[in-house]
C-alpha atoms as a PDB file:
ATOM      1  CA  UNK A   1     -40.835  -7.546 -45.864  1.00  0.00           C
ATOM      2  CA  UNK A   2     -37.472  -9.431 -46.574  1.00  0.00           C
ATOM      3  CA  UNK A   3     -33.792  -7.807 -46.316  1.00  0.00           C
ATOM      4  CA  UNK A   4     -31.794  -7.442 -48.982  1.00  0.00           C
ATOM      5  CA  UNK A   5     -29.191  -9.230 -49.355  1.00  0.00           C
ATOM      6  CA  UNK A   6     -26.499  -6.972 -48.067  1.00  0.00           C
ATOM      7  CA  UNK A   7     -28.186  -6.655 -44.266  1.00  0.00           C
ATOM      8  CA  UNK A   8     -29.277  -9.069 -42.119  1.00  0.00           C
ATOM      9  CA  UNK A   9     -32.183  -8.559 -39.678  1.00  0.00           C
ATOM     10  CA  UNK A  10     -29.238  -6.688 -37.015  1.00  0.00           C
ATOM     11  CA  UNK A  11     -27.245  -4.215 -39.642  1.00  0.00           C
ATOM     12  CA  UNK A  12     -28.103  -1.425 -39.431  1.00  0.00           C
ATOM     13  CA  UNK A  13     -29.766   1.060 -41.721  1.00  0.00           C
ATOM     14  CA  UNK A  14     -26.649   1.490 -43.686  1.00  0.00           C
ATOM     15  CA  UNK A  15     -25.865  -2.421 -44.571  1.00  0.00           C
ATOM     16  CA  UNK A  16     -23.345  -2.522 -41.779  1.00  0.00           C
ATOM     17  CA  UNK A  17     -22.801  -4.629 -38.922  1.00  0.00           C
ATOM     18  CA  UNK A  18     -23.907  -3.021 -35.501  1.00  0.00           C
ATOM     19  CA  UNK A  19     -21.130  -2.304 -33.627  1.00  0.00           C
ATOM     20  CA  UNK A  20     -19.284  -4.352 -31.515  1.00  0.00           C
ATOM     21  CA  UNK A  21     -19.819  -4.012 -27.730  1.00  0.00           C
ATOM     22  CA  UNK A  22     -17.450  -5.135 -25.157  1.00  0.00           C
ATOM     23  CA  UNK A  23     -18.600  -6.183 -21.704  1.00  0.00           C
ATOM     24  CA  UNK A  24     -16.459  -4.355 -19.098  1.00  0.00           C
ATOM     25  CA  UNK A  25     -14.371  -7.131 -17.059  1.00  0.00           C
ATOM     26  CA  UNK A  26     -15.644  -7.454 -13.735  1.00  0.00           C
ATOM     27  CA  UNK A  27     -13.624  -6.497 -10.837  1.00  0.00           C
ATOM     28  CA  UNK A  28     -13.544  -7.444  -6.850  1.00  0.00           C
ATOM     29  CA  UNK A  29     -11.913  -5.544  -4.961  1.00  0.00           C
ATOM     30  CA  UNK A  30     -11.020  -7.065  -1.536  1.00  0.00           C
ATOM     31  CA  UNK A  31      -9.408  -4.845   0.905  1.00  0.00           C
ATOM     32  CA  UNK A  32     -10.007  -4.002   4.442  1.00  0.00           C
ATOM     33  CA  UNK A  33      -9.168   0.141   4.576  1.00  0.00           C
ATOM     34  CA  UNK A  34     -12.177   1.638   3.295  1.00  0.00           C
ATOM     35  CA  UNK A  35     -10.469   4.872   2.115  1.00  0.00           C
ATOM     36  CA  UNK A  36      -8.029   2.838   0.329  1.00  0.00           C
ATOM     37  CA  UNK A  37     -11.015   0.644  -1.552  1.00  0.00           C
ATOM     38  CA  UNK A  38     -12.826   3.653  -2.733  1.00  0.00           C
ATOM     39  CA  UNK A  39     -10.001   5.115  -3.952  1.00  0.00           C
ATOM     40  CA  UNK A  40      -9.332   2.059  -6.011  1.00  0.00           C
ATOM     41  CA  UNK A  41     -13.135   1.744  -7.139  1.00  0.00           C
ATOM     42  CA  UNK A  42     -12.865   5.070  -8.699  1.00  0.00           C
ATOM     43  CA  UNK A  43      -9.861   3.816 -10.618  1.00  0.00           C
ATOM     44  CA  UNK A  44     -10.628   0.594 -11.716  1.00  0.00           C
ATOM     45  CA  UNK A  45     -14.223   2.755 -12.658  1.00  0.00           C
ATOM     46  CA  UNK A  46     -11.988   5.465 -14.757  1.00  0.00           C
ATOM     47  CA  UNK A  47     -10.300   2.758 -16.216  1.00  0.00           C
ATOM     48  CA  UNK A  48     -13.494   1.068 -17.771  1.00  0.00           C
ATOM     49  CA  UNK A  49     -13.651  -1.829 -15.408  1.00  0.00           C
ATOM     50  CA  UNK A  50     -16.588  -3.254 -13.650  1.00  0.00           C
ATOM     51  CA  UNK A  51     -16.339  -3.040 -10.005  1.00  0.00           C
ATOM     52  CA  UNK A  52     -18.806  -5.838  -9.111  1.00  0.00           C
ATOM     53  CA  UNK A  53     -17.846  -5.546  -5.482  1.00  0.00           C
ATOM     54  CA  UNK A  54     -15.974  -4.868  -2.647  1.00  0.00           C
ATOM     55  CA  UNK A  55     -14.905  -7.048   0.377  1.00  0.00           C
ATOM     56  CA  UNK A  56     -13.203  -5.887   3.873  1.00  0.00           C
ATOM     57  CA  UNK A  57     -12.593  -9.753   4.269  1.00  0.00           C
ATOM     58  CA  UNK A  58     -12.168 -13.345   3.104  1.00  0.00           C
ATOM     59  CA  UNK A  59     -15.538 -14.898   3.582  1.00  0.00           C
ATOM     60  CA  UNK A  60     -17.363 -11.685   2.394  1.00  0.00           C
ATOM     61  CA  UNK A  61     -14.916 -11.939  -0.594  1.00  0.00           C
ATOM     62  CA  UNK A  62     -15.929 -15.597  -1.054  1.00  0.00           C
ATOM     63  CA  UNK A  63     -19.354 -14.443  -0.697  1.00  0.00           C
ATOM     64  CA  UNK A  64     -19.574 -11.714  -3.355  1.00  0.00           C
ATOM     65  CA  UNK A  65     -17.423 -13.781  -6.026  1.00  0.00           C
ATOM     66  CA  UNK A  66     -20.097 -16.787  -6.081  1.00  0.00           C
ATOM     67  CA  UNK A  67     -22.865 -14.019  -6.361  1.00  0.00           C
ATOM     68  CA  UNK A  68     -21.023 -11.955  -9.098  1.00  0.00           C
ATOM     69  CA  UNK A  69     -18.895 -14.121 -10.548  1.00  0.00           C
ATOM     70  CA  UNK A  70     -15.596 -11.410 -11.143  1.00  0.00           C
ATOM     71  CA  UNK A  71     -13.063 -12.107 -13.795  1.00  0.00           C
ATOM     72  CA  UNK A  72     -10.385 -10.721 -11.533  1.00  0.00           C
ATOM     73  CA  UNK A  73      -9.858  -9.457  -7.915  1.00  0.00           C
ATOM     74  CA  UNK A  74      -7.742  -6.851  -6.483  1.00  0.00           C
ATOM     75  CA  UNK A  75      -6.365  -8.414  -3.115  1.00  0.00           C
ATOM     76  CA  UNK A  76      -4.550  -6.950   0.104  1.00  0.00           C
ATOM     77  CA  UNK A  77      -2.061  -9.403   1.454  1.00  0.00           C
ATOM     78  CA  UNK A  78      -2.273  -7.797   4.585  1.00  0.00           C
ATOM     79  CA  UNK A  79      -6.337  -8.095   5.028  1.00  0.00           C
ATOM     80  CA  UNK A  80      -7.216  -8.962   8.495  1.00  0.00           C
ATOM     81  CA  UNK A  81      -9.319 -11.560   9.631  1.00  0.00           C
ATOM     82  CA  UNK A  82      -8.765 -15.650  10.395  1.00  0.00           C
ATOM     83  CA  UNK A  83      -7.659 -15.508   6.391  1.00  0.00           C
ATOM     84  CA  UNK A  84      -5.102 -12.965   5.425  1.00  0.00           C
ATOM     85  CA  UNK A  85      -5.023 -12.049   1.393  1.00  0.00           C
ATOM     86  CA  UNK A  86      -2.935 -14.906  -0.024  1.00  0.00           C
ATOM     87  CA  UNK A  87      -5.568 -17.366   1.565  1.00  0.00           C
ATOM     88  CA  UNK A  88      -8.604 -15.546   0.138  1.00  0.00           C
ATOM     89  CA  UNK A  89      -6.569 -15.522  -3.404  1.00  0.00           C
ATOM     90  CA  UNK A  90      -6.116 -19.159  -3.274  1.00  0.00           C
ATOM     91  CA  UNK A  91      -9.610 -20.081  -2.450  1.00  0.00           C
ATOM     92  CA  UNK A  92     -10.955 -17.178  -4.616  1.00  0.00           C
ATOM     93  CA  UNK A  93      -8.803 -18.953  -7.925  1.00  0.00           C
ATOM     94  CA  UNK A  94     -10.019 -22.684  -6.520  1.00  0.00           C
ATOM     95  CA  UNK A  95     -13.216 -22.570  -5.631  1.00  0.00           C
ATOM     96  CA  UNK A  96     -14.002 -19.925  -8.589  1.00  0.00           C
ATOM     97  CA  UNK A  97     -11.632 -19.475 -11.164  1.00  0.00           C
ATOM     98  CA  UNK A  98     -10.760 -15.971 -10.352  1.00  0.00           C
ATOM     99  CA  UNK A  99      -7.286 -15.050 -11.049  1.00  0.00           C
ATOM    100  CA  UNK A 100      -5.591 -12.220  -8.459  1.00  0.00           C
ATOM    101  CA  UNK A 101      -3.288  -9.324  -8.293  1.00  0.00           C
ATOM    102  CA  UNK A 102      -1.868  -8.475  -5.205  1.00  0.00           C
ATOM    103  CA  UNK A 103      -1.960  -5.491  -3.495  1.00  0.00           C
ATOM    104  CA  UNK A 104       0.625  -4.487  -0.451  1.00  0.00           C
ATOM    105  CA  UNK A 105       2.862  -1.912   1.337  1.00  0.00           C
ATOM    106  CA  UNK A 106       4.671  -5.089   2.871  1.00  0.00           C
ATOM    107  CA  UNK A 107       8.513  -5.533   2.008  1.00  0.00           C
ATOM    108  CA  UNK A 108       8.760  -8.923   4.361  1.00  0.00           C
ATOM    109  CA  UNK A 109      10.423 -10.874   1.882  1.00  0.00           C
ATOM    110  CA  UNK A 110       8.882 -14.086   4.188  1.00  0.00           C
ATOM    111  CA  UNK A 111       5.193 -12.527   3.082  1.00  0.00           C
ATOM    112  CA  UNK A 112       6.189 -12.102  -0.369  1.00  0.00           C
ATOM    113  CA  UNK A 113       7.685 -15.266  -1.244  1.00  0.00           C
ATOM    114  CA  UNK A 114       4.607 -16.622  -0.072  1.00  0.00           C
ATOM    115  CA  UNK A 115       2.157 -14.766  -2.168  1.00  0.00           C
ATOM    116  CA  UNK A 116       4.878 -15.360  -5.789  1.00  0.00           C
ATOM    117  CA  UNK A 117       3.646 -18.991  -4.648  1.00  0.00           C
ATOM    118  CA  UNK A 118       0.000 -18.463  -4.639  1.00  0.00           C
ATOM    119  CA  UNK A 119       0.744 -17.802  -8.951  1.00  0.00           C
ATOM    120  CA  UNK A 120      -1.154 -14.056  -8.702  1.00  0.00           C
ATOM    121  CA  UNK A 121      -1.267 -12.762 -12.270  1.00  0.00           C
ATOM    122  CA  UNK A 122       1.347  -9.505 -10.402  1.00  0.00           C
ATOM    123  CA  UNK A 123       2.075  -7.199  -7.102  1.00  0.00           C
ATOM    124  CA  UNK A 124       1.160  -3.605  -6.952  1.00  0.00           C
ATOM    125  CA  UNK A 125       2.550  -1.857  -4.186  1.00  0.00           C
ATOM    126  CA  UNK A 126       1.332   0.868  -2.194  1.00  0.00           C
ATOM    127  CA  UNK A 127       0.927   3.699  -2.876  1.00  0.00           C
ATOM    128  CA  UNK A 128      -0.891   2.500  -6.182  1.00  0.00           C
ATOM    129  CA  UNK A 129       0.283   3.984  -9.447  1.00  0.00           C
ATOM    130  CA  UNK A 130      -2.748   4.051 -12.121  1.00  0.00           C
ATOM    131  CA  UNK A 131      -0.385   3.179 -14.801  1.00  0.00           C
ATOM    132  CA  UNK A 132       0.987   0.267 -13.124  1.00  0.00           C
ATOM    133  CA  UNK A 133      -2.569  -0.651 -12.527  1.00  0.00           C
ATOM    134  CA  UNK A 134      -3.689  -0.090 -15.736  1.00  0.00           C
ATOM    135  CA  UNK A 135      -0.855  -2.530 -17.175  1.00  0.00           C
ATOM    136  CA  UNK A 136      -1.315  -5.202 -14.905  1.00  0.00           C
ATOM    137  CA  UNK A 137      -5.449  -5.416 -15.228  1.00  0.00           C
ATOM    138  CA  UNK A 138      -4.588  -5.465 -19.249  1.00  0.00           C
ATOM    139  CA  UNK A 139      -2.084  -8.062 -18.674  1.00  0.00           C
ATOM    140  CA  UNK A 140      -4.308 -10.309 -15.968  1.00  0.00           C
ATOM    141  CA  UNK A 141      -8.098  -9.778 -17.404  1.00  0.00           C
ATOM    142  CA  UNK A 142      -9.461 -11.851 -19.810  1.00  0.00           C
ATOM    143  CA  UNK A 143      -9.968 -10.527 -23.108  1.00  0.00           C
ATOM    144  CA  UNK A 144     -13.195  -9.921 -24.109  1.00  0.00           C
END
């Protein structure tokens, strides 16, 4: 049996073209307070993103990105470990192309100047606002 001319082999019934599907952009979340990353999987989750992981530090961070390959990551400056936040960005955007958005409660202005240079796509500071959030994931994610 051919199609008519009006449909090809993936319209549907109707003539028309399925409908589109986006992929949700994939999310890492790297933060050391557990509480805190939950919290922010269930938002990132209500907001239609794709948590593809979560990291309490930098080499589990580095671990999880070349597994999972996220578009974006969610990072606490203030993560403990040998690497604090702004490291982990850095080698998250060089060794994988994954852009940032930082996360603190820190007003050091020392701290800060230091992450502005590590070029993260924005700040969010604690306590999180979902709007702000929301804004700064559309702004920072790829579009897909």
């Amino acid at each position: 049996m051919t199609n008519p001319i009006n449909r090809s082999p993936r319209a549907g019934a109707d003539g028309t073209a399925p409908a589109e599907t986006t992929t949700p952009v994939r999310v890492l979340v790297v933060e050391d307070e557990t509480i805190v990353a939950m919290y922010l999987t269930d938002m990132l989750e209500e907001l239609s993103y794709e948590v593809c992981g979560v990291a309490a530090n930098a080499a589990d961070a580095l671990k999880i990105a070349e597994r999972e390959r996220p578009a974006l990551a969610l990072v606490d400056i203030g993560l403990a470990g040998p690497q604090d936040g702004i490291e982990t960005a850095q080698a998250l955007r060089e060794r994988f192309a994954v852009g940032s958005i930082f996360m603190s409660g820190a007003s050091d202005p020392v701290l800060l100047e230091r992450a502005r240079a590590a070029g993260p796509h924005g700040f969010i500071q604690k306590p999180y606002d979902e709007r702000q959030l929301k804004t700064l994931l559309h702004n920072a994610a790829p579009q897909h």
